[in-house]
C-alpha atoms as a PDB file:
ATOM      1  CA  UNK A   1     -16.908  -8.139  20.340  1.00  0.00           C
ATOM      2  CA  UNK A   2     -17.350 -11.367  17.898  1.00  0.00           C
ATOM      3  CA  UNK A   3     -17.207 -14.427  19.669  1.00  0.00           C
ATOM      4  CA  UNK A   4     -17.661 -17.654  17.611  1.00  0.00           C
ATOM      5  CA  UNK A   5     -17.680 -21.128  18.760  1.00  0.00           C
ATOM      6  CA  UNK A   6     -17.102 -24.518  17.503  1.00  0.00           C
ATOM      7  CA  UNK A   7     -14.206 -26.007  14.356  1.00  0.00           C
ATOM      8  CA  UNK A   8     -12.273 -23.066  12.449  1.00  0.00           C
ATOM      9  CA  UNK A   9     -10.778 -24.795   9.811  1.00  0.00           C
ATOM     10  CA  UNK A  10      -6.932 -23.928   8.967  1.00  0.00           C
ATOM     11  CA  UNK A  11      -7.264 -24.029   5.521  1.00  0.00           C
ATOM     12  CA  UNK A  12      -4.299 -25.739   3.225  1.00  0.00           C
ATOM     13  CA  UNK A  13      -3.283 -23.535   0.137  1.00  0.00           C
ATOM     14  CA  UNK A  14      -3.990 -25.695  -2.859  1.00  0.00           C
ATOM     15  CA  UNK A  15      -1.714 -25.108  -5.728  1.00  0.00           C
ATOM     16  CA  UNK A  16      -1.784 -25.727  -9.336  1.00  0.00           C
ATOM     17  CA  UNK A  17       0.857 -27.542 -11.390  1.00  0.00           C
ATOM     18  CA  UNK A  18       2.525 -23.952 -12.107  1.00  0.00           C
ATOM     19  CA  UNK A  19       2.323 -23.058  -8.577  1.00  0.00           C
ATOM     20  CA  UNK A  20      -0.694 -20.741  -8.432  1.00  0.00           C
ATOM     21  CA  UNK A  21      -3.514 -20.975  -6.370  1.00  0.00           C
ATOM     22  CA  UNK A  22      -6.176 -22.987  -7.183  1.00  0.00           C
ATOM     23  CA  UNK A  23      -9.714 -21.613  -6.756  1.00  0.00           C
ATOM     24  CA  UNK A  24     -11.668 -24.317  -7.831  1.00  0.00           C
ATOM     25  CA  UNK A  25     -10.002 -26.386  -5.741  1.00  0.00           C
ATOM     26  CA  UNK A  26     -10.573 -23.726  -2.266  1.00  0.00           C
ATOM     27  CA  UNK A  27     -14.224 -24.067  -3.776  1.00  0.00           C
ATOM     28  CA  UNK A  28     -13.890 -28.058  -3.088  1.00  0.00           C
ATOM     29  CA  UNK A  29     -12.191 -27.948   0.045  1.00  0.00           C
ATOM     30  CA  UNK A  30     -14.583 -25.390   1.709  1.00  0.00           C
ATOM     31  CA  UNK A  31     -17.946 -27.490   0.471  1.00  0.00           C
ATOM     32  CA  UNK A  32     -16.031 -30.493   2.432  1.00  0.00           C
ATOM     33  CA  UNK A  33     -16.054 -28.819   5.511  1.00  0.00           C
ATOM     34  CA  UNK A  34     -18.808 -26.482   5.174  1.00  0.00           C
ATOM     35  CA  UNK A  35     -21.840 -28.900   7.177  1.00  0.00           C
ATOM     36  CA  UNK A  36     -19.599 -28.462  10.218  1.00  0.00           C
ATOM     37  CA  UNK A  37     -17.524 -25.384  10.475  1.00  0.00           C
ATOM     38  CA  UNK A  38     -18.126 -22.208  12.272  1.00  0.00           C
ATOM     39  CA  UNK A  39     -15.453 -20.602   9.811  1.00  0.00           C
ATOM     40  CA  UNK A  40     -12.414 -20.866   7.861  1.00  0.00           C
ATOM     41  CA  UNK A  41      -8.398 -19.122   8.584  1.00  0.00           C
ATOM     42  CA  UNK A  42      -6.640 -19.316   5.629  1.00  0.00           C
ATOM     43  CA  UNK A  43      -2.743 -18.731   4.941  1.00  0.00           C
ATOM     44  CA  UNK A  44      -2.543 -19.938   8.555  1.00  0.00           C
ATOM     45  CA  UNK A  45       0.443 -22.349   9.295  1.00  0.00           C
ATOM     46  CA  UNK A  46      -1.513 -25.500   7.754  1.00  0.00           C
ATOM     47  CA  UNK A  47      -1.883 -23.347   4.771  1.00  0.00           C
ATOM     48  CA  UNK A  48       2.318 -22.830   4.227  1.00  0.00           C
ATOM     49  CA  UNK A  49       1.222 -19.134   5.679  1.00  0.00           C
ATOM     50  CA  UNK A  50       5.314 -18.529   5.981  1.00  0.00           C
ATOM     51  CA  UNK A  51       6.169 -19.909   2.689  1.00  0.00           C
ATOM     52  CA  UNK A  52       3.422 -17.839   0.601  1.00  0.00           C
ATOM     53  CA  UNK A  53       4.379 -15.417  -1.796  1.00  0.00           C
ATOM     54  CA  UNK A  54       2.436 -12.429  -1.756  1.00  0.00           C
ATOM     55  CA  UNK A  55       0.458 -13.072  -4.896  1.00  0.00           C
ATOM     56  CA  UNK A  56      -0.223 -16.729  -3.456  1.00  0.00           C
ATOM     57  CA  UNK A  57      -1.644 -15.193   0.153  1.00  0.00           C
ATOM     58  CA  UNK A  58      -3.600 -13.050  -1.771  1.00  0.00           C
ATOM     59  CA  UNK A  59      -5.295 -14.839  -4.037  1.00  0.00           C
ATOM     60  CA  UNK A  60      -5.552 -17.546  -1.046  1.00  0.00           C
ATOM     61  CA  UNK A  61      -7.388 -15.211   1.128  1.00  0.00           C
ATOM     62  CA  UNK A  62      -9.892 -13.384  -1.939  1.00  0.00           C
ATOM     63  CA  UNK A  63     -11.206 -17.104  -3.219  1.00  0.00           C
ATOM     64  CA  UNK A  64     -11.430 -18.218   0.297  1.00  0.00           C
ATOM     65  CA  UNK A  65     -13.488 -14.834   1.261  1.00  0.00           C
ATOM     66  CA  UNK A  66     -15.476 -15.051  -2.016  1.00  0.00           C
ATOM     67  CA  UNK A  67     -17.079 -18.966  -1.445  1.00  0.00           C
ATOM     68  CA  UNK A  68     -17.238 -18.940   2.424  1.00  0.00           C
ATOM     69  CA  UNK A  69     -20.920 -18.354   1.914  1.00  0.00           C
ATOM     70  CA  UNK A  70     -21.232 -16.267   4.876  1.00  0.00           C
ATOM     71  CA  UNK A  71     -18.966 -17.842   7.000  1.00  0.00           C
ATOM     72  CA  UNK A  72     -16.173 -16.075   8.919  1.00  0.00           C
ATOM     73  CA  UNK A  73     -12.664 -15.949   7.835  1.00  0.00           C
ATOM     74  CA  UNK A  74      -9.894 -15.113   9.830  1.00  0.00           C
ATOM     75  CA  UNK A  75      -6.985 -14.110   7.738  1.00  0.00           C
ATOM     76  CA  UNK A  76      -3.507 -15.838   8.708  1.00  0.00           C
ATOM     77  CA  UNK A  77      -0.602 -13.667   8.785  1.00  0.00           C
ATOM     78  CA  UNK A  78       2.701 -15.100   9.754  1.00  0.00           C
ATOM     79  CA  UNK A  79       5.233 -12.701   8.908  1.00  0.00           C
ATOM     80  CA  UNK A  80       8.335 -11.323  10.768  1.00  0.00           C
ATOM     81  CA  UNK A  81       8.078  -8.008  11.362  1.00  0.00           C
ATOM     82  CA  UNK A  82       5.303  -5.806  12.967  1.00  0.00           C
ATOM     83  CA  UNK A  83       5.293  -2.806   9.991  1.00  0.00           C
ATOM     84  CA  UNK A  84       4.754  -6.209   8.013  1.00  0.00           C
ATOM     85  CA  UNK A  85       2.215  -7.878   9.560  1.00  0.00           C
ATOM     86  CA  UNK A  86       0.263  -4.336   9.594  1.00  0.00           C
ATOM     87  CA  UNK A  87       0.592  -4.143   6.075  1.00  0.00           C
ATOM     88  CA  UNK A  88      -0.732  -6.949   5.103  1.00  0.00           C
ATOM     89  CA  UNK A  89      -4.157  -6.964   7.749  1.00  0.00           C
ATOM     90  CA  UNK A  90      -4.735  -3.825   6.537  1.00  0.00           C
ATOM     91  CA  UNK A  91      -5.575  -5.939   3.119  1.00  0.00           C
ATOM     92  CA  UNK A  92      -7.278  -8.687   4.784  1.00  0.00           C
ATOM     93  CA  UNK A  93      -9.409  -5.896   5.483  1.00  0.00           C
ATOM     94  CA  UNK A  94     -10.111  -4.758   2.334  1.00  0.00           C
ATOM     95  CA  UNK A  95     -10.471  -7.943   0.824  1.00  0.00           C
ATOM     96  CA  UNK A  96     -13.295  -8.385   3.036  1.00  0.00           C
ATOM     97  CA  UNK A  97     -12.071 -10.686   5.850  1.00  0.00           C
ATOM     98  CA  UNK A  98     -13.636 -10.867   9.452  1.00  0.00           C
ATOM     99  CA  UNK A  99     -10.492 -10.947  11.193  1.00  0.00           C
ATOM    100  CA  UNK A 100      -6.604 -11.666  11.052  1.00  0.00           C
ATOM    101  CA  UNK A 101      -4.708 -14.248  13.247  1.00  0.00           C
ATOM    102  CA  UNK A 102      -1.212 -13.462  14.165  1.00  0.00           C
ATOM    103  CA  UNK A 103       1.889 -14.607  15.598  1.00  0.00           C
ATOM    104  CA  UNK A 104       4.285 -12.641  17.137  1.00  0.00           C
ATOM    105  CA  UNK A 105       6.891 -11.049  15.793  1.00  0.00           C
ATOM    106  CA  UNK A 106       9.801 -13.302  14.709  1.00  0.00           C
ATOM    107  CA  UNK A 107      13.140 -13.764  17.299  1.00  0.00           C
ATOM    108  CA  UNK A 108      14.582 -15.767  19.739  1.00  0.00           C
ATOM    109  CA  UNK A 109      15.663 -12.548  21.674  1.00  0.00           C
ATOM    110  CA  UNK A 110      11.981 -10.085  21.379  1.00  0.00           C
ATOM    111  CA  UNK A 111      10.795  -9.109  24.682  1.00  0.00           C
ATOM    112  CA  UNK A 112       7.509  -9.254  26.176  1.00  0.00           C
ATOM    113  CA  UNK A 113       6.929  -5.766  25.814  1.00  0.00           C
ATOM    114  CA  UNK A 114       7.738  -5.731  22.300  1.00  0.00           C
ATOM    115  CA  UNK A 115       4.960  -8.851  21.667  1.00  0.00           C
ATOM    116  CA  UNK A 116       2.622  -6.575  23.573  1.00  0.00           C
ATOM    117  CA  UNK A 117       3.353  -3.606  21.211  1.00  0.00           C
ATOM    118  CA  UNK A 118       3.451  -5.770  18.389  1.00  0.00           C
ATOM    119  CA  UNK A 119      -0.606  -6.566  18.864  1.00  0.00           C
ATOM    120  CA  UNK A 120      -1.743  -3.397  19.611  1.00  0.00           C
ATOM    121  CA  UNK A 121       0.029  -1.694  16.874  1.00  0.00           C
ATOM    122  CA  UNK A 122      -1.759  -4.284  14.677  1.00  0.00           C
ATOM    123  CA  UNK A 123      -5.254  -3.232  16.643  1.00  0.00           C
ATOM    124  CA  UNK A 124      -4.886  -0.090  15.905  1.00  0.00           C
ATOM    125  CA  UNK A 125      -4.446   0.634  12.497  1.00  0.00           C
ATOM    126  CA  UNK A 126      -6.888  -2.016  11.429  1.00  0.00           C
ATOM    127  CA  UNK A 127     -10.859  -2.435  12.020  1.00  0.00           C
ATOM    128  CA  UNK A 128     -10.384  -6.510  12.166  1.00  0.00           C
ATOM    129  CA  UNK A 129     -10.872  -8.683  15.112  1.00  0.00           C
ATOM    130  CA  UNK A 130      -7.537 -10.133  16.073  1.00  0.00           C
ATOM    131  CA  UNK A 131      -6.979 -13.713  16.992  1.00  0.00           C
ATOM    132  CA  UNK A 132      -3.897 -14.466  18.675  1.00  0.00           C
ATOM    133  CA  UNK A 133      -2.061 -17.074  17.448  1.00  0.00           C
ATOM    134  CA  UNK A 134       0.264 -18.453  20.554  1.00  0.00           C
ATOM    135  CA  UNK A 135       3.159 -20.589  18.946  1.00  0.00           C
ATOM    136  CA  UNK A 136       7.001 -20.909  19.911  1.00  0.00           C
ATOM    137  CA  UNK A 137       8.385 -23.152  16.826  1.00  0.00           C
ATOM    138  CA  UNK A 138       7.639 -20.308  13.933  1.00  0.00           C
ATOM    139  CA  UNK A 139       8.059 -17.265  16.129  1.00  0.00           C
ATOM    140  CA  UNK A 140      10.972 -18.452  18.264  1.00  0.00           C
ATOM    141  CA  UNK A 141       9.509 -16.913  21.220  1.00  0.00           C
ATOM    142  CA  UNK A 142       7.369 -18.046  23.820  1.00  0.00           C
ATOM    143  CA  UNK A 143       4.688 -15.169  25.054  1.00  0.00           C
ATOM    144  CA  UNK A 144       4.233 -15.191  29.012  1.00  0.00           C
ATOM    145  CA  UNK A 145       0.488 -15.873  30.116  1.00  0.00           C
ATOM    146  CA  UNK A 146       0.922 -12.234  31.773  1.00  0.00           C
ATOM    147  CA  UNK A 147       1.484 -11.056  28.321  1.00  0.00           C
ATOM    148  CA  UNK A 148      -1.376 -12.758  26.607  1.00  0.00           C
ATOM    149  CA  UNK A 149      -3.551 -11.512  29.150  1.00  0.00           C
ATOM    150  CA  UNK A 150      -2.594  -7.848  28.639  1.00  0.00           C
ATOM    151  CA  UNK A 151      -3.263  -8.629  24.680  1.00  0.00           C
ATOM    152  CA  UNK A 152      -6.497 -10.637  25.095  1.00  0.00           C
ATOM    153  CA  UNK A 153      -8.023  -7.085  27.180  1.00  0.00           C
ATOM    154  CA  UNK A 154      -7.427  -5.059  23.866  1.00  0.00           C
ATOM    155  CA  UNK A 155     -11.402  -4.368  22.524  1.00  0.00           C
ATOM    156  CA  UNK A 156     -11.000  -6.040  19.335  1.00  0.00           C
ATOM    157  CA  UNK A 157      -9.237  -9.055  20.541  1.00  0.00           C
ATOM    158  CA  UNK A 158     -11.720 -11.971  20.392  1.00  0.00           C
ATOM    159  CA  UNK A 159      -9.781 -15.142  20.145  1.00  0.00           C
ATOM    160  CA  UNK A 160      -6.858 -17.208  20.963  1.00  0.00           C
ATOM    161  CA  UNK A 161      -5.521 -20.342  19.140  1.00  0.00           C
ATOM    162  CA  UNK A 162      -3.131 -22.031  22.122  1.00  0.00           C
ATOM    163  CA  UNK A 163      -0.827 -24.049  20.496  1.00  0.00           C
ATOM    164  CA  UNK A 164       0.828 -24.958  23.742  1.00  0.00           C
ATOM    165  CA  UNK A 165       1.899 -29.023  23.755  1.00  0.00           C
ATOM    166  CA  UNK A 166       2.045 -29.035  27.294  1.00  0.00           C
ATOM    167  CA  UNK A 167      -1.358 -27.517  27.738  1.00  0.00           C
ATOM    168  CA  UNK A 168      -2.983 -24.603  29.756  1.00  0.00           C
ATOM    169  CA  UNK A 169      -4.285 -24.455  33.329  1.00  0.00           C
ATOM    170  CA  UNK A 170      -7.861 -24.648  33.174  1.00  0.00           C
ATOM    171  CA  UNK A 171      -7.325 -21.494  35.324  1.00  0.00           C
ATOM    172  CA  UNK A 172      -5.803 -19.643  32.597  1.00  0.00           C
ATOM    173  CA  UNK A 173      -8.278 -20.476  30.297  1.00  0.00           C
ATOM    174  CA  UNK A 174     -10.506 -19.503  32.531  1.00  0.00           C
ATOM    175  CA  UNK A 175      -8.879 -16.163  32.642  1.00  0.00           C
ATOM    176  CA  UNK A 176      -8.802 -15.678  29.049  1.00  0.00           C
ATOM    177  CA  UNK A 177     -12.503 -16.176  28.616  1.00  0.00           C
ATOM    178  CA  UNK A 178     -13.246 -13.880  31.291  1.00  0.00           C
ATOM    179  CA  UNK A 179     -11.543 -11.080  29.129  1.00  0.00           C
ATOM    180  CA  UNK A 180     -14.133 -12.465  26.767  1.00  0.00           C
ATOM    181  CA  UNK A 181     -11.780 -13.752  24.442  1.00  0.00           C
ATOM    182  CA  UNK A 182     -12.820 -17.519  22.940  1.00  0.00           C
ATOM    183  CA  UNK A 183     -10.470 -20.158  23.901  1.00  0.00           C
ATOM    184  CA  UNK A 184      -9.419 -22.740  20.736  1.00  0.00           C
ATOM    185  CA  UNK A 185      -7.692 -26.121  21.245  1.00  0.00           C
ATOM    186  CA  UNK A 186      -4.604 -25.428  18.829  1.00  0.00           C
ATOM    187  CA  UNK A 187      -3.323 -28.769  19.094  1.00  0.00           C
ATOM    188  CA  UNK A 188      -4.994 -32.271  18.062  1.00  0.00           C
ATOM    189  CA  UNK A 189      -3.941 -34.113  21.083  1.00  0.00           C
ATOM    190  CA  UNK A 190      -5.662 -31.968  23.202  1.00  0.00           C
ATOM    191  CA  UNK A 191      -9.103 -32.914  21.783  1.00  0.00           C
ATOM    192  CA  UNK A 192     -11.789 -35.085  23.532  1.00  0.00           C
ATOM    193  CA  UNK A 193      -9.682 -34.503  27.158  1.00  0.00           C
ATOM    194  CA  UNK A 194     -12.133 -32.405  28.508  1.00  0.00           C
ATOM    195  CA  UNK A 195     -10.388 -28.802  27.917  1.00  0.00           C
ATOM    196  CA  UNK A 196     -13.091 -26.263  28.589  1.00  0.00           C
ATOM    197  CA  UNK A 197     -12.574 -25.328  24.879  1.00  0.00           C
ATOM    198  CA  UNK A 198     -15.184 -22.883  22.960  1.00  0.00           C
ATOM    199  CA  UNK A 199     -13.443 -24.425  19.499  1.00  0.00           C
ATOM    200  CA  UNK A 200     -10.120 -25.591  17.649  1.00  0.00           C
ATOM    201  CA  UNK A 201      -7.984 -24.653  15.151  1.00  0.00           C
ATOM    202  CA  UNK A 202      -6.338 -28.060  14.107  1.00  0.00           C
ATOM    203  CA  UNK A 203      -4.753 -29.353  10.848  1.00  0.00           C
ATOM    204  CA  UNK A 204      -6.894 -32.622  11.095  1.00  0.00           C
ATOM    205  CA  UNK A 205     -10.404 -30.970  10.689  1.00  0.00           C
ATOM    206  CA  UNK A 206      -8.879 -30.321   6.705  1.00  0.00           C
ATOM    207  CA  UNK A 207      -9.545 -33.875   6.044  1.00  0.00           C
ATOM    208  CA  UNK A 208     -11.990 -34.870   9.508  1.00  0.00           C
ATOM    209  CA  UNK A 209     -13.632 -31.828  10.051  1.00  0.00           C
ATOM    210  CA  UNK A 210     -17.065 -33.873  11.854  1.00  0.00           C
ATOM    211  CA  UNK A 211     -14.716 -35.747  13.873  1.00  0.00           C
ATOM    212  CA  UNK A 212     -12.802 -32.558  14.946  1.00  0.00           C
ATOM    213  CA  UNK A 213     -16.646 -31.177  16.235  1.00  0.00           C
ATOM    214  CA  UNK A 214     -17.680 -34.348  17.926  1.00  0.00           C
ATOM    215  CA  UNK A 215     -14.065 -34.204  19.776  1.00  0.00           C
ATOM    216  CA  UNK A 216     -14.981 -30.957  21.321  1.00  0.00           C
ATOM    217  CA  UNK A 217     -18.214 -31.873  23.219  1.00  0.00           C
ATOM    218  CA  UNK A 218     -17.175 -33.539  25.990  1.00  0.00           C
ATOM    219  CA  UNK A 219     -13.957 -36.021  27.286  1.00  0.00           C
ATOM    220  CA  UNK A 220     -14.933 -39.283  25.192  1.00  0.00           C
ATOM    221  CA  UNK A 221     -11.683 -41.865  25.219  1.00  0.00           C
ATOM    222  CA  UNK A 222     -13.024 -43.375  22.219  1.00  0.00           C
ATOM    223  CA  UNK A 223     -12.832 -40.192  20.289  1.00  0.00           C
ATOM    224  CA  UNK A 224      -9.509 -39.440  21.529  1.00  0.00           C
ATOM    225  CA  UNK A 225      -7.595 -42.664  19.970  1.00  0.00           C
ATOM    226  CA  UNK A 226      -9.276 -42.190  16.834  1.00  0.00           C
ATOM    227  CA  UNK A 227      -8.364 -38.491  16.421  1.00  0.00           C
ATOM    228  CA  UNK A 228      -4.525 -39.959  17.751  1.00  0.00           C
ATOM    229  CA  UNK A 229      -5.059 -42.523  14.991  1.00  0.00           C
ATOM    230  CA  UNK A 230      -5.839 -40.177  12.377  1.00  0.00           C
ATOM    231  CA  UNK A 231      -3.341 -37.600  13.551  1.00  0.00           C
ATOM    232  CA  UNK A 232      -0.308 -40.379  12.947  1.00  0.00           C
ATOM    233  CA  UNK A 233      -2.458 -41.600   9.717  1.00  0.00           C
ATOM    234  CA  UNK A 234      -1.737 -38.030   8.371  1.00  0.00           C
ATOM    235  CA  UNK A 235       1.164 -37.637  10.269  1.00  0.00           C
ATOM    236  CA  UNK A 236       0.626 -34.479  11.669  1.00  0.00           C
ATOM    237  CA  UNK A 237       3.731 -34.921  14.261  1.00  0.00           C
ATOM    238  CA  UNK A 238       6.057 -34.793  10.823  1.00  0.00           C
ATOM    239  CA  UNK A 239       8.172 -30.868   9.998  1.00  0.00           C
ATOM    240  CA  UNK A 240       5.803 -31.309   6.729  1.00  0.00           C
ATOM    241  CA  UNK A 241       2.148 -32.552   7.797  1.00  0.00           C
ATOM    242  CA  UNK A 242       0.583 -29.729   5.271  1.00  0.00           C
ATOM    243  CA  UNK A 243       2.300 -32.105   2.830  1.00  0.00           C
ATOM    244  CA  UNK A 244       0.729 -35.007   3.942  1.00  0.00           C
ATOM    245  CA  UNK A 245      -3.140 -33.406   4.323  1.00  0.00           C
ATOM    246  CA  UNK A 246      -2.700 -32.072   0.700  1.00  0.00           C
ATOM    247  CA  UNK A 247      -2.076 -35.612  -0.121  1.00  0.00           C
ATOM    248  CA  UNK A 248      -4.755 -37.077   1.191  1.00  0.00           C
ATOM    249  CA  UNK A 249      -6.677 -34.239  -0.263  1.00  0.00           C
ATOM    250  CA  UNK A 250      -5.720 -34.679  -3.875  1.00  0.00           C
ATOM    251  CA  UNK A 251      -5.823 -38.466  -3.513  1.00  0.00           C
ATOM    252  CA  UNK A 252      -9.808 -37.848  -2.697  1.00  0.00           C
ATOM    253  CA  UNK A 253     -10.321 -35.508  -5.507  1.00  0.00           C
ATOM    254  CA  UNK A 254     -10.603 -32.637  -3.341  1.00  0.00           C
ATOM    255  CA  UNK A 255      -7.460 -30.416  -3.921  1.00  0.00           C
ATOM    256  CA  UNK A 256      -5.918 -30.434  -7.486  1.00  0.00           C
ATOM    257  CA  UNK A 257      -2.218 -31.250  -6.824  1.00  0.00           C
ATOM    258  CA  UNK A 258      -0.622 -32.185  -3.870  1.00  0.00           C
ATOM    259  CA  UNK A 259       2.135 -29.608  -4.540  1.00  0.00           C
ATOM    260  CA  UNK A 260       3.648 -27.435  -1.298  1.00  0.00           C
ATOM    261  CA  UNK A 261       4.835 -23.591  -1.599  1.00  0.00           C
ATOM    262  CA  UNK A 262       8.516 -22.539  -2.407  1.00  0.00           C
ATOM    263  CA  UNK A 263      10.330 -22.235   0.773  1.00  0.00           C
END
């Protein structure tokens, strides 16, 4: 079992003015981040993940896996259904990825034993590390802690991205690492508070990756307000902060457009 520590980058998609991926502009956004990250997830929920078409997640995930320079990347895959979701990790994994990060399966109404089947369906027909992805507002679905434990014991299953608001239990994250699984702050406002954290996942570390690293050391108030700052700055609290980043992005050169995905 992989574990890795420290900022995982959830890549935006950059798009051309026809709406294809851009891969000189992945090329930019990686060297921006590249002094400080421990790997990149692409097609994540940052990167419009739910909006891609398949051509756009492809391509998304190849230039991403071909200029990481040996760094890990986690494939995103937020699709509804389980024979879906299997589908495509089984071409993360021949595109070369080191892993896939997944939601559950879409519905207000799927059970807890469902979510469970869901992951180790995808565990077993792939050779991938799986990263959880633990969200309510794309899945519709919350997944009880019972449940994520029962996922986090599966061999392959090496990390969790907790996008709780409310927070975890330092028990519970406790738990989870115990399984061995690495624990990642999902959510900006968690940062410099002192969560016993191996890494994050967070939209801000597209444009403030260093900050995003410093914020995970240790609880530093100082830190805090100005990853709070930035977070409103980029307004990562809006239903369209991937908007916003991309903004920022192609306002510093980084990203050619500043155009989103088709819904």
């Amino acid at each position: 079992m992989t574990q890795r520590k420290g900022v995982f980058v959830p890549l935006v998609t950059p798009l051309d003015d026809k709406g294809a991926v851009c891969r000189a502009s992945v090329a930019r956004l990686l060297a921006c981040s590249r002094h400080i990250a421990s790997g990149y997830m692409p097609c994540l929920t940052s990167g419009e993940g739910w909006r891609l078409s398949r051509a756009q997640w492809e391509d998304m995930l190849r230039f991403t896996v071909d200029q990481a320079e040996g760094l890990p990347v986690v494939a995103g895959i937020e699709l509804a259904a389980t024979a879906e979701v299997v589908e495509y990790a089984q071409m993360a994994q021949r595109f070369g990825a080191n892993g896939v990060i997944i939601t559950s399966p879409f519905g207000a109404g799927v059970s807890q034993d469902l979510i469970a089947a869901h992951y180790r369906k995808v565990h077993d027909t792939c050779d991938l590390d799986i990263y959880i992805y633990n969200e309510s507002t794309l899945s519709e679905n919350d997944t009880h802690f019972d449940t994520l434990l029962g996922i986090a014991a599966l061999p392959r299953v090496v990390g969790i991205k907790d996008s709780v608001q409310e927070g975890r239990p330092v028990a519970q994250i406790r738990a989870l690492q115990e399984l061995g699984v690495s624990y990642y702050i999902g959510w900006e406002q968690q940062l410099a508070c002192g969560v016993p954290a191996d890494g994050c996942v967070v939209s801000l570390a597209n444009v403030e990756p260093a900050l995003c690293g410093a914020a995970l050391s240790a609880a530093d108030a100082a830190i805090r307000a100005e990853v709070l700052r930035l977070s409103d700055v980029h307004a990562l609290s809006s239903d369209d902060w991937y908007a916003h980043l991309k903004t920022a992005l192609a306002q510093r050169g980084v990203i050619a457009t500043a155009r989103t995905a088709a819904p």
